[in-house]
Protein backbone atom coordinates (compact mmCIF):
# COMPACT_ATOMS: atom_id res chain seq x y z
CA UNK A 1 -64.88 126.03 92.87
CA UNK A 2 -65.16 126.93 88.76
CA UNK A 3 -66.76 130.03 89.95
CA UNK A 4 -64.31 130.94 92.77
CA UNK A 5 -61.33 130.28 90.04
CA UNK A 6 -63.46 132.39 87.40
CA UNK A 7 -63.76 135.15 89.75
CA UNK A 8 -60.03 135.11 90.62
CA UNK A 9 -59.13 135.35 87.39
CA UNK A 10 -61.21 137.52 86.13
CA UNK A 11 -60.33 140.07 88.91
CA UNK A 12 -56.63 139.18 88.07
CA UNK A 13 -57.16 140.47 84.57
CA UNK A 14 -59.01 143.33 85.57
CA UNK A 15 -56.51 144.69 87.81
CA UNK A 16 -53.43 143.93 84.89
CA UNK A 17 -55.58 146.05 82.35
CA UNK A 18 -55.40 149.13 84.89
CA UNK A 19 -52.08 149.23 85.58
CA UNK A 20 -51.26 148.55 82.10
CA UNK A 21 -53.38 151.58 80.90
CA UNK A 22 -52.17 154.91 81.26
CA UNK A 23 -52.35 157.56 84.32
CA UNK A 24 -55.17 159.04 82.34
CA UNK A 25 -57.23 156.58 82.37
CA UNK A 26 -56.60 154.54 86.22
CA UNK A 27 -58.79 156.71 88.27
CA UNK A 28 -61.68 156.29 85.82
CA UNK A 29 -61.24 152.38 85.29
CA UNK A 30 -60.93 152.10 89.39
CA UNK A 31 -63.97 154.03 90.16
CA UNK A 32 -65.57 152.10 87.94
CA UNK A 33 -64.81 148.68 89.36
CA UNK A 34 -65.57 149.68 92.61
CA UNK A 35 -68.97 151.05 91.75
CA UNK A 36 -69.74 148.19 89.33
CA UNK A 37 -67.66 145.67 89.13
CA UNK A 38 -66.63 144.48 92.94
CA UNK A 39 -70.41 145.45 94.41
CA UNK A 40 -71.97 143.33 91.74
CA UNK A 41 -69.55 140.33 92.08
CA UNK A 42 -69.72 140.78 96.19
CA UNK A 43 -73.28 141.68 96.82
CA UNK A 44 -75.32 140.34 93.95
CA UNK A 45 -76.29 137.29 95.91
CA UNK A 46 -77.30 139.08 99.20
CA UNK A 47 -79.36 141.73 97.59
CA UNK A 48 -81.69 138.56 95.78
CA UNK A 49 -81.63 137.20 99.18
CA UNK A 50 -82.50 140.62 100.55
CA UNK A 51 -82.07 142.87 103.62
CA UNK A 52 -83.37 141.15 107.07
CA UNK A 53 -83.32 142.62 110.28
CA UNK A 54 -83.73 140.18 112.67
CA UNK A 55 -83.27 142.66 115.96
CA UNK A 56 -80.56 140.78 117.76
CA UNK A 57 -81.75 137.42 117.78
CA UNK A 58 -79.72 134.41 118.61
CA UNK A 59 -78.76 131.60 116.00
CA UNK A 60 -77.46 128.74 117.66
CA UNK A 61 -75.47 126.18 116.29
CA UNK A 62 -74.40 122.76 117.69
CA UNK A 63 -72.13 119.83 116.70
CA UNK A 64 -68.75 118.10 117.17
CA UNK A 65 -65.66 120.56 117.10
CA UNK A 66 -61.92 120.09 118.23
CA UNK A 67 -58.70 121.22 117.12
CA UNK A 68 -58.61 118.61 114.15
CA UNK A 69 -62.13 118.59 113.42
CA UNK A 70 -63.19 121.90 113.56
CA UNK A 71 -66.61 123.17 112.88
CA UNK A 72 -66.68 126.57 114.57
CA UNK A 73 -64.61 129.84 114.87
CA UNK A 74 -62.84 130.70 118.06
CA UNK A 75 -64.08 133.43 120.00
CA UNK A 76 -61.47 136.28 117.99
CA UNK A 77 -58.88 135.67 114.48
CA UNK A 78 -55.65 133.38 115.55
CA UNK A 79 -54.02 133.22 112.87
CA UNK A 80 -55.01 130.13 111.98
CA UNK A 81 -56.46 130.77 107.98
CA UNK A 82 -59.73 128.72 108.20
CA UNK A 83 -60.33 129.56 111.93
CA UNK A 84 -60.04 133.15 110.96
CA UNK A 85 -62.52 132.94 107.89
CA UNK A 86 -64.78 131.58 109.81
CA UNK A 87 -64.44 134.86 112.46
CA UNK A 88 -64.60 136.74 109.34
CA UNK A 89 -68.03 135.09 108.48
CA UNK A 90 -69.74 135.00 111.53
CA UNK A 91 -69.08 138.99 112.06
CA UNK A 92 -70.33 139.29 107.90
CA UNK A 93 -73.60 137.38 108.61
CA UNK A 94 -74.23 138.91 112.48
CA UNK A 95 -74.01 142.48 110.38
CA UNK A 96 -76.20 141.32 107.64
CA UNK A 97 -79.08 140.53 109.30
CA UNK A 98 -78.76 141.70 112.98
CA UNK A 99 -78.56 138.65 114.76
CA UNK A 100 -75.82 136.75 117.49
CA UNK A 101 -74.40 133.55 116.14
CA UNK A 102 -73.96 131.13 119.53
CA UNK A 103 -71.82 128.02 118.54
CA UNK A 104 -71.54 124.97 121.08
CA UNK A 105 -68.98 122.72 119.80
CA UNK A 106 -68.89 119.16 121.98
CA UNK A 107 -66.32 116.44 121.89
CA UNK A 108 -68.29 113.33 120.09
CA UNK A 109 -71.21 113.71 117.55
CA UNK A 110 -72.75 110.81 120.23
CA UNK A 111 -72.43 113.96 122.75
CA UNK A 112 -75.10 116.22 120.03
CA UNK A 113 -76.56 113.77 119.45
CA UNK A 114 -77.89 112.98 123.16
CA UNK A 115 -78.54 116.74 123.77
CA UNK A 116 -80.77 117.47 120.58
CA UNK A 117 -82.13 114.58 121.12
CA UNK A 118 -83.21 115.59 124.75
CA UNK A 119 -83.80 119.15 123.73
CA UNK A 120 -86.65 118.19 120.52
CA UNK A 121 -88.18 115.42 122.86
CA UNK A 122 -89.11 118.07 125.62
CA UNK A 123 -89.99 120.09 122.77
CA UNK A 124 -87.75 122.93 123.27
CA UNK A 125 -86.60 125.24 120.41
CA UNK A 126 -82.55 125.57 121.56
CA UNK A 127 -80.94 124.85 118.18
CA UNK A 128 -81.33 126.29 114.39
CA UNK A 129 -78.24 123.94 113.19
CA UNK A 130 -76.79 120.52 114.23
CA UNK A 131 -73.92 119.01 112.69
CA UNK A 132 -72.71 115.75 113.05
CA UNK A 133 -72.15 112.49 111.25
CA UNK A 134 -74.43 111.77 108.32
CA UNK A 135 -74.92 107.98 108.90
CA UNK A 136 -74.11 108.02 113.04
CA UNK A 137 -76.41 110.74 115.39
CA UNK A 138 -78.07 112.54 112.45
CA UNK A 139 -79.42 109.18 110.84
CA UNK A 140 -80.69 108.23 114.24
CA UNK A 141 -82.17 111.96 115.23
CA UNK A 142 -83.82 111.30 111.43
CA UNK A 143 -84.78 107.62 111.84
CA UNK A 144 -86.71 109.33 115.62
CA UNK A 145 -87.99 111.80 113.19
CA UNK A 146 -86.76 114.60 115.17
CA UNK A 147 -85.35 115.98 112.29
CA UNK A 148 -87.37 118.99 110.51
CA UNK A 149 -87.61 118.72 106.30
CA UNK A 150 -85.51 121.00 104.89
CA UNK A 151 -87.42 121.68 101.79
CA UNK A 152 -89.49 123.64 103.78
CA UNK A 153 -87.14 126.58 105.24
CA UNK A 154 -87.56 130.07 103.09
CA UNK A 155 -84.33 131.15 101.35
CA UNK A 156 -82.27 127.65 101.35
CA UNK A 157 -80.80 126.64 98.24
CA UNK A 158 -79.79 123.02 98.30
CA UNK A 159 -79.49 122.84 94.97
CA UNK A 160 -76.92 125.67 95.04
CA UNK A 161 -73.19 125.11 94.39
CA UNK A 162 -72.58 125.95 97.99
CA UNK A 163 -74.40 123.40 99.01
CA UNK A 164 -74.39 119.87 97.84
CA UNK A 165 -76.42 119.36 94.82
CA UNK A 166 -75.80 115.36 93.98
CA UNK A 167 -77.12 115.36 97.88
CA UNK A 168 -80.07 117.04 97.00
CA UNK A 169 -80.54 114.86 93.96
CA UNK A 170 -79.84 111.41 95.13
CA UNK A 171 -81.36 111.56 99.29
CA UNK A 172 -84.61 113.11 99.00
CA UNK A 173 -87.67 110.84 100.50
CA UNK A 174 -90.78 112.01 98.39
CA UNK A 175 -89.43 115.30 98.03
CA UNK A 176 -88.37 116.09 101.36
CA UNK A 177 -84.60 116.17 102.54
CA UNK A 178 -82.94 115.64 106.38
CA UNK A 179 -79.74 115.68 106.29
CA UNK A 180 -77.20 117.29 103.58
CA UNK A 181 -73.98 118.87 103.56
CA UNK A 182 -72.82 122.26 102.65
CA UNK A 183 -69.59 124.93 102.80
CA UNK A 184 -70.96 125.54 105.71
CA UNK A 185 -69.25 122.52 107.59
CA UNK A 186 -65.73 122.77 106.88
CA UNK A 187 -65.74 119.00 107.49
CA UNK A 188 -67.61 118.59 104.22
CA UNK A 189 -64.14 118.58 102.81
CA UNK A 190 -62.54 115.99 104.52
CA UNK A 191 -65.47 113.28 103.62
CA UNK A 192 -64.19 112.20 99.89
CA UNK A 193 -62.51 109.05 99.65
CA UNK A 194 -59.40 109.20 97.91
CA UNK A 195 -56.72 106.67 97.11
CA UNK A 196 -52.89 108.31 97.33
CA UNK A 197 -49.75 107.18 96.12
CA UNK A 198 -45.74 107.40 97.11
CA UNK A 199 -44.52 110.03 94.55
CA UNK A 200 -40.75 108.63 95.44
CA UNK A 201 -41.93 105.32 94.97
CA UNK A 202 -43.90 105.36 91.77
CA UNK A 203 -40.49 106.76 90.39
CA UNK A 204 -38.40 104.05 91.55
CA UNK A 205 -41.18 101.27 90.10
CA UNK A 206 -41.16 103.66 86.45
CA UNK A 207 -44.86 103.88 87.39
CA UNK A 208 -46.47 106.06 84.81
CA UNK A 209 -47.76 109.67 85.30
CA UNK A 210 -50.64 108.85 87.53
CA UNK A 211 -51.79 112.56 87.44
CA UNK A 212 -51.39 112.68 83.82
CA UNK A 213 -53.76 109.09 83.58
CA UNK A 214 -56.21 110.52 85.78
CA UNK A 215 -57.04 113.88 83.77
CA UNK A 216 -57.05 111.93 80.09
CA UNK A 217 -59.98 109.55 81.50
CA UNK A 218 -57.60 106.50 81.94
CA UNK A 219 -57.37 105.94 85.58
CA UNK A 220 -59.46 102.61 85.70
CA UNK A 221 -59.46 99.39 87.59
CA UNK A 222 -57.43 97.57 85.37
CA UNK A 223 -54.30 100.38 85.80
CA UNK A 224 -54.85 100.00 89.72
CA UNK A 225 -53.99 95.83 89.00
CA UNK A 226 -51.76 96.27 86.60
CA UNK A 227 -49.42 98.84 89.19
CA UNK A 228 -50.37 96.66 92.33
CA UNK A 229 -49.58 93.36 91.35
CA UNK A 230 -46.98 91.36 92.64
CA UNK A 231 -45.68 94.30 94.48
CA UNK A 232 -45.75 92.83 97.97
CA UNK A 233 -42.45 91.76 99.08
CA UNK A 234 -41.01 90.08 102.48
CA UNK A 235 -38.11 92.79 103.09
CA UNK A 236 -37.20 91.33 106.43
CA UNK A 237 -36.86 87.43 105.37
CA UNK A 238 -38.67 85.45 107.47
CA UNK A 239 -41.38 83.73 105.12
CA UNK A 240 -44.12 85.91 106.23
CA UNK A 241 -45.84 89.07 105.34
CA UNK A 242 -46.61 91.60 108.81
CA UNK A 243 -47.31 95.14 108.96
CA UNK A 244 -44.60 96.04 110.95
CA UNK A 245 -42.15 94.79 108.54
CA UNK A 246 -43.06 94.27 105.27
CA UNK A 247 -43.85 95.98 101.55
CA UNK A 248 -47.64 96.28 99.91
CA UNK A 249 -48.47 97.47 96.88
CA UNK A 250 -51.75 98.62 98.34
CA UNK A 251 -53.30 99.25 101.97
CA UNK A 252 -56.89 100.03 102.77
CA UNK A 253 -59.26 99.53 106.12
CA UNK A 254 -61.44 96.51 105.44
CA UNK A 255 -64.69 98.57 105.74
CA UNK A 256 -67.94 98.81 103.93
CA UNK A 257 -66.47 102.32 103.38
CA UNK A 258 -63.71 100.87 101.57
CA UNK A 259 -66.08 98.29 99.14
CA UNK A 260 -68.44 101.00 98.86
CA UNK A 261 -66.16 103.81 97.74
CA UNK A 262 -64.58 101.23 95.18
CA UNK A 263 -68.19 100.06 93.94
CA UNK A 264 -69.07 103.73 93.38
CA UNK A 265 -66.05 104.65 91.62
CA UNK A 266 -66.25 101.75 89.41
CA UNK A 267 -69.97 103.41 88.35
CA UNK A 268 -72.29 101.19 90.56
CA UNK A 269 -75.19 102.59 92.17
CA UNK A 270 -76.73 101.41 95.69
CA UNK A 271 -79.82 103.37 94.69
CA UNK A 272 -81.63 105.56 92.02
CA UNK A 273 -84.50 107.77 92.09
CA UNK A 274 -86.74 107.80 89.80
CA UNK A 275 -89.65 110.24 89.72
CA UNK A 276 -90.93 109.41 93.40
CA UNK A 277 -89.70 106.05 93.35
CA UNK A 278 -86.44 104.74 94.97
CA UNK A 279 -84.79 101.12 92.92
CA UNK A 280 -82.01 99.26 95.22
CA UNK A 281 -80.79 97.72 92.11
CA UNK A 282 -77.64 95.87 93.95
CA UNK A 283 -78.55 92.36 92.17
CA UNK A 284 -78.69 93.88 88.71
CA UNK A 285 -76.23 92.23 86.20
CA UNK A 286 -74.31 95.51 86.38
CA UNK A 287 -74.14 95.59 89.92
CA UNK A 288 -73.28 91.93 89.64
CA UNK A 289 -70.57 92.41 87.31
CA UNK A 290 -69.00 96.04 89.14
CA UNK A 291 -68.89 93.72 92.60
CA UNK A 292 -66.97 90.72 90.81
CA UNK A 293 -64.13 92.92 89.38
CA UNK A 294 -63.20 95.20 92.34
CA UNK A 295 -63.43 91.73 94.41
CA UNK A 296 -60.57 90.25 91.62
CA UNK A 297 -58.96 93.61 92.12
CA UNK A 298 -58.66 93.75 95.91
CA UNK A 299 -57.75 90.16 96.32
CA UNK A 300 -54.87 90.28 93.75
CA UNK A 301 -51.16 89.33 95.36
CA UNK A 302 -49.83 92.68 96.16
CA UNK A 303 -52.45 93.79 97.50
CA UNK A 304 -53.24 94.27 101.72
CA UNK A 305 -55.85 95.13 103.49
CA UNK A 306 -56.40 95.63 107.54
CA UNK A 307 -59.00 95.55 110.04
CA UNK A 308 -60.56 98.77 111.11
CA UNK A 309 -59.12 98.12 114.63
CA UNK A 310 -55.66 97.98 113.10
CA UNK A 311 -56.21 100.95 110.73
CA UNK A 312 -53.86 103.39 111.92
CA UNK A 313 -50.80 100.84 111.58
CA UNK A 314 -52.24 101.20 107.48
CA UNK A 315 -51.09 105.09 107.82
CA UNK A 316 -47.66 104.13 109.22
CA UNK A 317 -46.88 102.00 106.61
CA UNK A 318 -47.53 104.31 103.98
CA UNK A 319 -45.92 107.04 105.37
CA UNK A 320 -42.91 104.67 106.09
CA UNK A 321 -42.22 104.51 102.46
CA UNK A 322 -43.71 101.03 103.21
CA UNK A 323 -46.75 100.72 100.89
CA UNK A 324 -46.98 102.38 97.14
CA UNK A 325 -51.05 103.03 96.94
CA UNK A 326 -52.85 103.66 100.11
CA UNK A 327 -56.81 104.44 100.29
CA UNK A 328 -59.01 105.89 102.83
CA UNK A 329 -61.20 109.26 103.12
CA UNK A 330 -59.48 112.43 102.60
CA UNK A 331 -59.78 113.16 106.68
CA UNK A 332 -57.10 110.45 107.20
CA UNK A 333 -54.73 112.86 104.60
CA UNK A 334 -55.69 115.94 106.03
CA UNK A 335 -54.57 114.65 109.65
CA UNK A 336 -51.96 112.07 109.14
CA UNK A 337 -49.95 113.06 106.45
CA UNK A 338 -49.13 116.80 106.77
CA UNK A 339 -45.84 115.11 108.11
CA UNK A 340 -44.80 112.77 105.69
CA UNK A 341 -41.35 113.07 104.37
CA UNK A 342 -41.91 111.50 100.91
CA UNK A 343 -43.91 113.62 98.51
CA UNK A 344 -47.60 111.92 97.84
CA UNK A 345 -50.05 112.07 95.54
CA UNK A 346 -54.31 112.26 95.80
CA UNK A 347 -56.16 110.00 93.37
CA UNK A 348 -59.78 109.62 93.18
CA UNK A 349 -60.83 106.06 93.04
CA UNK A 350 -60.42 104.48 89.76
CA UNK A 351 -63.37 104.56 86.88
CA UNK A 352 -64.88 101.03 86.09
CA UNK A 353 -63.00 101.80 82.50
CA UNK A 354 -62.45 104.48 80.08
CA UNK A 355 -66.13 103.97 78.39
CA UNK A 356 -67.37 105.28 81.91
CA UNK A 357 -67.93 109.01 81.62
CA UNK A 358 -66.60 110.66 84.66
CA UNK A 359 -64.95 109.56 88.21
CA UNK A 360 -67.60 109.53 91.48
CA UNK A 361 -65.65 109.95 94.58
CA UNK A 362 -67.99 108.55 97.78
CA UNK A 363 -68.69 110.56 100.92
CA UNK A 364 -67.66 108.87 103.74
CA UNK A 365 -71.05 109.69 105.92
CA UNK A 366 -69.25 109.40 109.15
CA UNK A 367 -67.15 112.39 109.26
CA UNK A 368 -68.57 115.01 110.59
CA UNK A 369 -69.74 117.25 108.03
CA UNK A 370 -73.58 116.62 108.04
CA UNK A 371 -76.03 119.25 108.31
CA UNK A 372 -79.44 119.02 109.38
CA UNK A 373 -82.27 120.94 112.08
CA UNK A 374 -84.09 119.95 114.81
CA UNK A 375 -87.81 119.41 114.21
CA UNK A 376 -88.87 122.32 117.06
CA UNK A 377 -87.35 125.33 115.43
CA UNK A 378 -89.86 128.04 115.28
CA UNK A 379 -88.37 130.54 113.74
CA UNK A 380 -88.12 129.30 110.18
CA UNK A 381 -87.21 132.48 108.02
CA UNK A 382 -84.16 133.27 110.52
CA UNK A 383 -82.92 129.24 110.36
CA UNK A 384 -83.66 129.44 106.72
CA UNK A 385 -81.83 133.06 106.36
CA UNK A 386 -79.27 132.57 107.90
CA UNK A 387 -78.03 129.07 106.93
CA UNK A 388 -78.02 130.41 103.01
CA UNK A 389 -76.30 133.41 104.13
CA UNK A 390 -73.32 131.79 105.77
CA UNK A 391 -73.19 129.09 103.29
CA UNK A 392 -72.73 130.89 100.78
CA UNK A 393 -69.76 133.39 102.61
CA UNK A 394 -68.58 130.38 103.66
CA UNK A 395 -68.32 129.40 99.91
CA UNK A 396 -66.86 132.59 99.41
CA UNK A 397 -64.17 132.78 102.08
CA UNK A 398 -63.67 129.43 103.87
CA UNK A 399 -63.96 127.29 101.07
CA UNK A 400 -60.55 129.25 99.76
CA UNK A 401 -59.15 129.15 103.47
CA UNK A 402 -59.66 125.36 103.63
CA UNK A 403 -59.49 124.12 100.02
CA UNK A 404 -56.57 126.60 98.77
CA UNK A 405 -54.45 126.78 101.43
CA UNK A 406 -55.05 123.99 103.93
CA UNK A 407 -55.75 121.21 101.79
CA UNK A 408 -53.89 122.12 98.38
CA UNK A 409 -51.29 124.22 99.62
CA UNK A 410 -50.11 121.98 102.48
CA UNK A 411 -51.39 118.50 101.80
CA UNK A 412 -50.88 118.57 97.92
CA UNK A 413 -47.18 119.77 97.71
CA UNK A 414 -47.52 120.17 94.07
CA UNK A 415 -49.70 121.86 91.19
CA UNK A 416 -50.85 118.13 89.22
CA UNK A 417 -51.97 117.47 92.39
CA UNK A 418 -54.30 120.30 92.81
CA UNK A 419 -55.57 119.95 89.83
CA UNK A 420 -57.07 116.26 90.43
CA UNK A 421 -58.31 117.48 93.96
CA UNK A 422 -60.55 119.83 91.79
CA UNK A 423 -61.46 117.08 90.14
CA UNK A 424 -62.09 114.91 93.03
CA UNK A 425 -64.41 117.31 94.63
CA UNK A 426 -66.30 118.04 91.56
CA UNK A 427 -67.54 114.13 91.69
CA UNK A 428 -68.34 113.97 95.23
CA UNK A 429 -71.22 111.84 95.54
CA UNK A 430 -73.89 110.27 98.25
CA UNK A 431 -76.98 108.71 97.55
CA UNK A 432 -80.22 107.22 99.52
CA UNK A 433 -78.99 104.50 100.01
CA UNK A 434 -75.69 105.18 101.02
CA UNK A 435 -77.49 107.20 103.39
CA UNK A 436 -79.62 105.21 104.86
CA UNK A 437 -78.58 101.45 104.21
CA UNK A 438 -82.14 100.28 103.64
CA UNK A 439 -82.39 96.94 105.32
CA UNK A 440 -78.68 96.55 105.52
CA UNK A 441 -78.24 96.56 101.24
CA UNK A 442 -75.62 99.30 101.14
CA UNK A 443 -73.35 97.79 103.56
CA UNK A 444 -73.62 94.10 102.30
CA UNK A 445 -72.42 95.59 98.67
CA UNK A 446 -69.53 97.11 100.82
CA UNK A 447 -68.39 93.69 103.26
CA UNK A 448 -69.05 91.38 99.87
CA UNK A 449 -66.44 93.13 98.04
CA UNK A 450 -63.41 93.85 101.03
CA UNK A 451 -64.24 90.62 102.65
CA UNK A 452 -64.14 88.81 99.10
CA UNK A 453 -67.84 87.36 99.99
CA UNK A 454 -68.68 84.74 97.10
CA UNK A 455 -72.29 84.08 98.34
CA UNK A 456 -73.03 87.82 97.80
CA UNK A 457 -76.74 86.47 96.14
CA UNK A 458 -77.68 83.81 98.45
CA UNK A 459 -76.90 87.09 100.81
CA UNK A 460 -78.64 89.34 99.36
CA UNK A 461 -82.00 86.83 98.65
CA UNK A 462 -82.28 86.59 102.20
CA UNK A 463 -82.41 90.52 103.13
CA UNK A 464 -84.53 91.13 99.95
CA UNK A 465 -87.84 91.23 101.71
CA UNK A 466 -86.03 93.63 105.05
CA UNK A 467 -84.47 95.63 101.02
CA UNK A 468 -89.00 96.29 100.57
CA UNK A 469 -89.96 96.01 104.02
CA UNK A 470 -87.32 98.86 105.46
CA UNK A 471 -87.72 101.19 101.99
CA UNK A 472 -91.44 101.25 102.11
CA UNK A 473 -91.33 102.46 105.56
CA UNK A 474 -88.91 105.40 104.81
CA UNK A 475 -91.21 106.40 102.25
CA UNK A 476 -94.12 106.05 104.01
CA UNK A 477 -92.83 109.66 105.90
C-alpha cells in the first residue's frame, strides 16, 4: 500500500510540474513520461517476469463466491468498482500470456472443498487455484495432503508485498508452504480483526481521540479498561442486563477468534520458528502473563460478551447506538455496517503497552481469503505464471478498487480513519500455529481467555504431549 501511495503521488507531482511549465516545454516533458516514466512504473515487473505464450490454455480457478463474498469477476464490467477491476485483470493477464481464465465460484467453501477433494483423489488435473477458508476446507485438503507445496511453482513470490509476507514467514513446515493469502483474493481484506467504536458516543463520554492514541503508540490494554469500565448500564429498569435492551461498554463473539486476536495484539505468540524448528511457547511466563491481563480486561464490569450463536444480535447493538466498543473481523464491518447511521471508527486491537513496538492485527483464518493448489496440477510454469501475474495486477488495480474505495471510502467515513486502516493492514499477521492449532494449543489460548478459564495450566499439561505428538507429525511432511 506504501508503494501504491508513492506511486500516486509521485505521478501527482509529475503531472503538476507539466502543467506548471510552459507551452515550450509540455510536449517534451509528456513524451518523455510516456516513453520512460509510465512504461517503467507499469511494465517493469512483467518484463522481469517475462513474455509467456501459453497458446490458449485454460487457468481454472475455484472457490466460494457470492454477492458479499466475492472472489471472481462477472462475466463483463457492472459498474460495480472491484467487480470491474477484477474484469479489468482477467482481460490484462488473458493478453499477457495467451491463456483463458475459467472461474467456478460455489456457494460454501465445504462445496470446494468436496469437489477438489474428489477431483485430486481420482487424480485429475481440473484446478490451478482453490480458495477457501484457511483453517476450514484448505486445512483439511492440507491435513489429506492433497495440497501441492508452493515453494515449488516457477515465478511465485510469496515473499512479495502482493502477497503475504508474515504468511510466508510464520507457516512454512521445513520450508515448504500450503496455504497463504494474497491480493489475489479480495477476501484477504476482510480477514483482520478490528475493534470499532461509536464516534457519537465517544463524544458524549469525552472519550479521548482514539485515532490520535492509536498513531502516537498509546492504544494499549490498559486505555481499552480504563474507557470500558463501568460503562454498562440497565436503560430499561428492570434489574437485569439483556441484549435487547440494555448499554455495554464493549461487545465481542465469545470465540477463540476473539481470545486469540486479543492475545496477539497484546504481543503473544502461539508459535515461532526458529531455523527449522517450530516452539509452541503458550506456557511461557510471557504467554502466562499476556493471557492473565486480557482475561482481567474482558471480564471487567462494562464489559459483554455473546455466544457465537447469538453473534449477530452483538452487530445490532452496536449499530443501535447501544454499545460504545464493538470487536470482530473486519468482514462483519464490511457487511453490516455500511448502514449505520452513527459515524464509527476502526481500531486495531490494543498493544500489550506502549514498550511493545508495533500493533499485530490477527487473520481470522475462516474467511475466505485462502489460497492454495491442488497437488495434481501439471502444468507448473502456467499455475506458477499466472498466479504472480494476477497478483500482482490485482495489487495494482483491485487492491485500490477494494481498499480505496470500498473499504475506506464507504466504511471509513472519515480521513483519521483511513489512516489507522493503513495501519491495521500493515500488521496483519498469521502464524503456524494459528494455522494449524497443533494438538488443539492455539484454540485453548483463545477459550482460556473469552471464557475466563483459570485452570489454563492444568489445561494445557494435559494436551502437552498431543502439543509434541501432533507438531512432530506436521513436520515429519
Amino acid at each position: 500500500m506504501k508503494k501504491f501511495i508513492v506511486y500516486i503521488v509521485l505521478t501527482s507531482m509529475l503531472a503538476g510540474i507539466v502543467s506548471c511549465q510552459g507551452n515550450e516545454n509540455i510536449e517534451t516533458n509528456e513524451s518523455d513520461l510516456n516513453d520512460s516514466t509510465s512504461a517503467e512504473l507499469e511494465l517493469s515487473y512483467y518484463d522481469k517476469l517475462g513474455k509467456k505464450d501459453f497458446e490458449g490454455k485454460t487457468f481454472t480457478m475455484i472457490g466460494p463466491h457470492y454477492a458479499a463474498r466475492r472472489n471472481f469477476a462477472d462475466d463483463e464490467a457492472t459498474g460495480d468498482v472491484v467487480n470491474d477491476a477484477l474484469v479489468e485483470r482477467d482481460r490484462f493477464v488473458e493478453e499477457l500470456c495467451n491463456i483463458n481464465i475459467e472461474c467456478i465460484g460455489l456457494g460454501t467453501s465445504a462445496e470446494v472443498t468436496t469437489i477438489v477433494k474428489n477431483s485430486v483423489l481420482a487424480d485429475e488435473d481440473n484446478y490451478n487455484v482453490i480458495f477457501g477458508e484457511a483453517l476450514g476446507g484448505l486445512l483439511t485438503l492440507k491435513n489429506s495432503s492433497l495440497l501441492l507445496d508452493m515453494n515449488t511453482l516457477p515465478y511465485l513470490d510469496l515473499q512479495g508485498g502482493w502477497w503475504s509476507p508474515g504468511i510466508w514467514n510464520n507457516t512454512q513446515i521445513n520450508n515448504k508452504i500450503y496455504i497463504t493469502m494474497g491480493d489475489i483474493s479480495p477476501q484477504k481484506y476482510y480477514s483482520p480483526y478490528v475493534m470499532t467504536y461509536n464516534m457519537n458516543l465517544a463524544k458524549d463520554y469525552q472519550l479521548p481521540d482514539l485515532f490520535e492514541l492509536v498513531l502516537d503508540g498509546k492504544w494499549t490494554l490498559d486505555r481499552l479498561s480504563e474507557l470500558t469500565k463501568d460503562k454498562t448500564r440497565d436503560l430499561n429498569g428492570d434489574g437485569s442486563i439483556d441484549y435487547d435492551n440494555d448499554f455495554y461498554g464493549y461487545i465481542y463473539v465469545k470465540t477463540a477468534i476473539t481470545g486469540n486476536a486479543h492475545y496477539v495484539g497484546a504481543g503473544g505468540k502461539l508459535s515461532e520458528i526458529e531455523g527449522s524448528d517450530v516452539k509452541i511457547n503458550i506456557a511461557s511466563a510471557k504467554s502466562i502473563d499476556i493471557i492473565e491481563k486480557v482475561q482481567s480486561i474482558l471480564d471487567e464490569r462494562g464489559i459483554m460478551e455473546f455466544d457465537n450463536d447469538i453473534g449477530t444480535k452483538s452487530t445490532n447493538v452496536f449499530k443501535e447506538d447501544r454499545a460504545l466498543f464493538f470487536g470482530n473481523s473486519m468482514s462483519i464491518i464490511i457487511s453490516d455496517f455500511r448502514d449505520m447511521d452513527s459515524d464509527f471508527g476502526i481500531l486495531p486491537v490494543p498493544k500489550y503497552d506502549e514498550a511493545q513496538d508495533e500493533y499485530y492485527s490477527f487473520l481470522n483464518g475462516w474467511c475466505l481469503g485462502g489460497v492454495a493448489v491442488p497437488m495434481t496440477v501439471k502444468d507448473n510454469e502456467l499455475t506458477g505464471y499466472v498466479m504472480e501475474a494476477m497478483c500482482y495486477k490485482s495489487y495494482e488495480i483491485v487492491r485500490p478498487a477494494l481498499f480505496e474505495v470500498l473499504i475506506k471510502g464507504k466504511v471509513s467515513r472519515n480521513e483519521e480513519n483511513v489512516q489507522v486502516i493503513d495501519l491495521i493492514f500493515d500488521s496483519t499477521y498469521l502464524d503456524f500455529n494459528a494455522l494449524y492449532n497443533i494438538g488443539g494449543s492455539s484454540n485453548l489460548v483463545g477459550t482460556s481467555i473469552v471464557n475466563q478459564n483459570q485452570n489454563f495450566m492444568s489445561e494445557y499439561e494435559a494436551i502437552k504431549g498431543k502439543i509434541e505428538t501432533d507438531l512432530a507429525k506436521l513436520l515429519e511432511k
